[in-house]
N, C-alpha and C. Protein backbone atom coordinates (compact mmCIF):
# COMPACT_ATOMS: atom_id res chain seq x y z
N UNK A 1 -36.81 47.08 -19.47
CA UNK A 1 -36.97 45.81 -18.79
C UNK A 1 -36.13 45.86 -17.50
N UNK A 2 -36.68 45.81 -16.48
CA UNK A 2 -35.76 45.80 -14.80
C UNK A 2 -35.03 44.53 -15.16
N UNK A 3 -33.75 45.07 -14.41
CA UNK A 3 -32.90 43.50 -14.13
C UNK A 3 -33.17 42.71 -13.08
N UNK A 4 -32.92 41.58 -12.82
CA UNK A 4 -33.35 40.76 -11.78
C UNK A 4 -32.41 41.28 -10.25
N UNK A 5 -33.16 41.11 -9.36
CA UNK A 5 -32.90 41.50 -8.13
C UNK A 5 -31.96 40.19 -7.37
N UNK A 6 -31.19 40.32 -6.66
CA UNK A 6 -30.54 39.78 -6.14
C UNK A 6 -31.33 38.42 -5.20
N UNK A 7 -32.45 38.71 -5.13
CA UNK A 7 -33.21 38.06 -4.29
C UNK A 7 -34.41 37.31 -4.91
N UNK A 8 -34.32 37.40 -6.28
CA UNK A 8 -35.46 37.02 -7.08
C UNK A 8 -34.95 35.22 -7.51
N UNK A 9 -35.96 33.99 -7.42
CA UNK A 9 -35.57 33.12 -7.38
C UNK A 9 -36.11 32.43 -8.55
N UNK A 10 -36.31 33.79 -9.75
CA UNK A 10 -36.43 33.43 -11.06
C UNK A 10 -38.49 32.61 -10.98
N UNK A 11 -38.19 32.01 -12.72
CA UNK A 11 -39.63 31.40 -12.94
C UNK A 11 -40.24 30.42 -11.93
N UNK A 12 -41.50 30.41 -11.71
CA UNK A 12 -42.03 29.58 -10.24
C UNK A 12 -41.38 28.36 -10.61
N UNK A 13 -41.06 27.29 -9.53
CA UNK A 13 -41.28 26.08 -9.49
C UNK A 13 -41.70 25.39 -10.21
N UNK A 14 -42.78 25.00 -10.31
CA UNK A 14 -43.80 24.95 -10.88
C UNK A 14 -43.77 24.65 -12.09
N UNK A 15 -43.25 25.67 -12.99
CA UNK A 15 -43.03 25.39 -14.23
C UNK A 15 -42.22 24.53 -14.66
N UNK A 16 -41.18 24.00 -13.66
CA UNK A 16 -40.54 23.35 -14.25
C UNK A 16 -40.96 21.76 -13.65
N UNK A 17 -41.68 21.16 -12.71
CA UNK A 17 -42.37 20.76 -12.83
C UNK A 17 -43.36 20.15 -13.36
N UNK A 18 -43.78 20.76 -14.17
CA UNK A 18 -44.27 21.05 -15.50
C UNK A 18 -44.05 20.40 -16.67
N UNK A 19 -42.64 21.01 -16.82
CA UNK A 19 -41.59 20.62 -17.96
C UNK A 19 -41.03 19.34 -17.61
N UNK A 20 -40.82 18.68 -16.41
CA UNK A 20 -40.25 17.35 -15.91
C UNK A 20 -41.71 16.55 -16.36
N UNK A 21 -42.98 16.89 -16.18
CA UNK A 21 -43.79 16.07 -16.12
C UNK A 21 -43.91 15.68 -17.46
N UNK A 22 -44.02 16.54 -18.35
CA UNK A 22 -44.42 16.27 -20.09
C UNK A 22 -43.47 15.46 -20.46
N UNK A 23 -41.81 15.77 -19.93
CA UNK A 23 -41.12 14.85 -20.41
C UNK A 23 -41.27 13.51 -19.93
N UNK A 24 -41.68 13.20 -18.89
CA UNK A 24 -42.24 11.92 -18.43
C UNK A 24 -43.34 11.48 -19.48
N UNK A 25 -43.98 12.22 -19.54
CA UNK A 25 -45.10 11.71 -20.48
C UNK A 25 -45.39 11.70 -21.71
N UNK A 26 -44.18 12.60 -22.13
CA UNK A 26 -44.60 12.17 -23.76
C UNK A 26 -43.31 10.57 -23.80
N UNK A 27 -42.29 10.40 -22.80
CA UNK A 27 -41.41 9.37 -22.71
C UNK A 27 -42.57 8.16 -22.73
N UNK A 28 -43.65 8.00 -21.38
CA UNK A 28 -44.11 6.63 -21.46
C UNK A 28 -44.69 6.71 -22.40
N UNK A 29 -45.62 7.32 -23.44
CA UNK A 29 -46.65 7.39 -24.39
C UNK A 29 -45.62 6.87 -25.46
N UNK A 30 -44.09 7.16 -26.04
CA UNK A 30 -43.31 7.04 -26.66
C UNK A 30 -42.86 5.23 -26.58
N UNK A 31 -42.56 4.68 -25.39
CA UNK A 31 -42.35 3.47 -24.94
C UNK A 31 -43.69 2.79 -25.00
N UNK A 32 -44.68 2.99 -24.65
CA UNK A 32 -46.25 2.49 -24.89
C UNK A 32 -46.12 2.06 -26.40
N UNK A 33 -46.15 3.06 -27.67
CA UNK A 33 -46.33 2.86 -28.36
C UNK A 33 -45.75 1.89 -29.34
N UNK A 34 -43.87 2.05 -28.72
CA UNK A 34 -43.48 1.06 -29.32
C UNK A 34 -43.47 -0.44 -28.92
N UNK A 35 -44.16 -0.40 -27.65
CA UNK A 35 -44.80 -1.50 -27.00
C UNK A 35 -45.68 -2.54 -27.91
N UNK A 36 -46.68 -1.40 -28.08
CA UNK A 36 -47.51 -1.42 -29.17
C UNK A 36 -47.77 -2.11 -30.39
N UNK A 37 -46.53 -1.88 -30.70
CA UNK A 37 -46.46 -1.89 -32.70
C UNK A 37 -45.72 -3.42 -32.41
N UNK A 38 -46.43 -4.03 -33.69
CA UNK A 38 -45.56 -5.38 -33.52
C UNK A 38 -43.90 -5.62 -33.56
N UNK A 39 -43.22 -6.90 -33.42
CA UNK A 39 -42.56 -6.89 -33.15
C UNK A 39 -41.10 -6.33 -34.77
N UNK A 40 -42.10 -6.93 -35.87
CA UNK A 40 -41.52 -6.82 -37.34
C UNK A 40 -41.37 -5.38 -37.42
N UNK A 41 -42.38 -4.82 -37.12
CA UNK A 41 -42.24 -3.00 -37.19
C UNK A 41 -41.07 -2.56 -36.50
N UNK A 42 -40.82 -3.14 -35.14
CA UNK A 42 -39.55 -2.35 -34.73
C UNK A 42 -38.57 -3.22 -34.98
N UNK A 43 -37.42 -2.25 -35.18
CA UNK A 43 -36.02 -2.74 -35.32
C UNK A 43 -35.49 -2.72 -33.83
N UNK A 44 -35.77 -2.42 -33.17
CA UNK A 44 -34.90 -2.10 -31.53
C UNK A 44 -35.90 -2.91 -30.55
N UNK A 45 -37.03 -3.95 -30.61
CA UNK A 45 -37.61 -4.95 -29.72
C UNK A 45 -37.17 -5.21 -29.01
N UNK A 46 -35.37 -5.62 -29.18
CA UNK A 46 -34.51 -6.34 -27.50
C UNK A 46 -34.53 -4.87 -27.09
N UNK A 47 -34.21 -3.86 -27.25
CA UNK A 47 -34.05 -2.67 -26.35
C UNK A 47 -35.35 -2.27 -25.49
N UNK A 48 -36.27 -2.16 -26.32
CA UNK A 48 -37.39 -2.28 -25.42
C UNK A 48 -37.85 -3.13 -24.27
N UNK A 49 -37.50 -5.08 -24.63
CA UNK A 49 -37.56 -5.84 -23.46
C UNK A 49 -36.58 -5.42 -22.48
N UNK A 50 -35.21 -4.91 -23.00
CA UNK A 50 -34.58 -4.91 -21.84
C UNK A 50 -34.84 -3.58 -20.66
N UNK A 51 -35.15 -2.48 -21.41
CA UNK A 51 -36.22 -1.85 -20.74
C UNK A 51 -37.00 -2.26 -19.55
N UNK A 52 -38.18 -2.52 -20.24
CA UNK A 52 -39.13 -3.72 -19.20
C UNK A 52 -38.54 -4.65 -18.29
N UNK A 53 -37.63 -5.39 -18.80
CA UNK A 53 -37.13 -5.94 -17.77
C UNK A 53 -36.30 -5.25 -16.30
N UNK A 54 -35.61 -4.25 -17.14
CA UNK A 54 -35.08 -3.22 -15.80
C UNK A 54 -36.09 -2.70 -15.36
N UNK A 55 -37.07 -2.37 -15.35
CA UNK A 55 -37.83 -2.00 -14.75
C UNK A 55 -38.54 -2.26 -13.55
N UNK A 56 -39.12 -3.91 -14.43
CA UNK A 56 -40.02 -5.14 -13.70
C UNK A 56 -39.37 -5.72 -12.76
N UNK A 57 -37.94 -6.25 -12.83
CA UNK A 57 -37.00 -6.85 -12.01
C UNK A 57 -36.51 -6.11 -10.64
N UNK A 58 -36.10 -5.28 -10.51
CA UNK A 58 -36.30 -4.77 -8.86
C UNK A 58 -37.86 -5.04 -8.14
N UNK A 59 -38.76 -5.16 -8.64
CA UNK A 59 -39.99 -4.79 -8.13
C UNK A 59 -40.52 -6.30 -7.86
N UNK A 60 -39.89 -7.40 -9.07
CA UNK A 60 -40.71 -8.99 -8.29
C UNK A 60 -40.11 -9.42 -7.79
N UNK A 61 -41.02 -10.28 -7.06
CA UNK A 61 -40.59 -11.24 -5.84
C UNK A 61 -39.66 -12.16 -6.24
């Protein structure tokens, strides 16, 4: 196996990219869901509004 060259700037971009994006997305699909599920199902509901609310609140008028 060659060793890496002094000048080599490792795995593309790209991939990690990649890896930032899934974690984005399995995150909202994760928050969606507990969106989702009623409120009796979850134990953590205020954590979720307060969520949403940090979110929503910079953005309205």
């Amino acid at each position: 196996m060659p060793r890496a060259q002094a000048g080599d700037a490792g795995p593309f971009p790209w991939v990690h990219l990649w890896r930032i994006g899934a974690i984005v997305l399995v995150a909202c699909v994760s928050v969606g869901a507990l969106s989702a599920a009623s409120p009796v199902a979850t134990a953590n509901a205020g954590a979720i509004q307060s969520l949403q609310s940090f979110f929503t609140q910079p953005w309205s008028p």
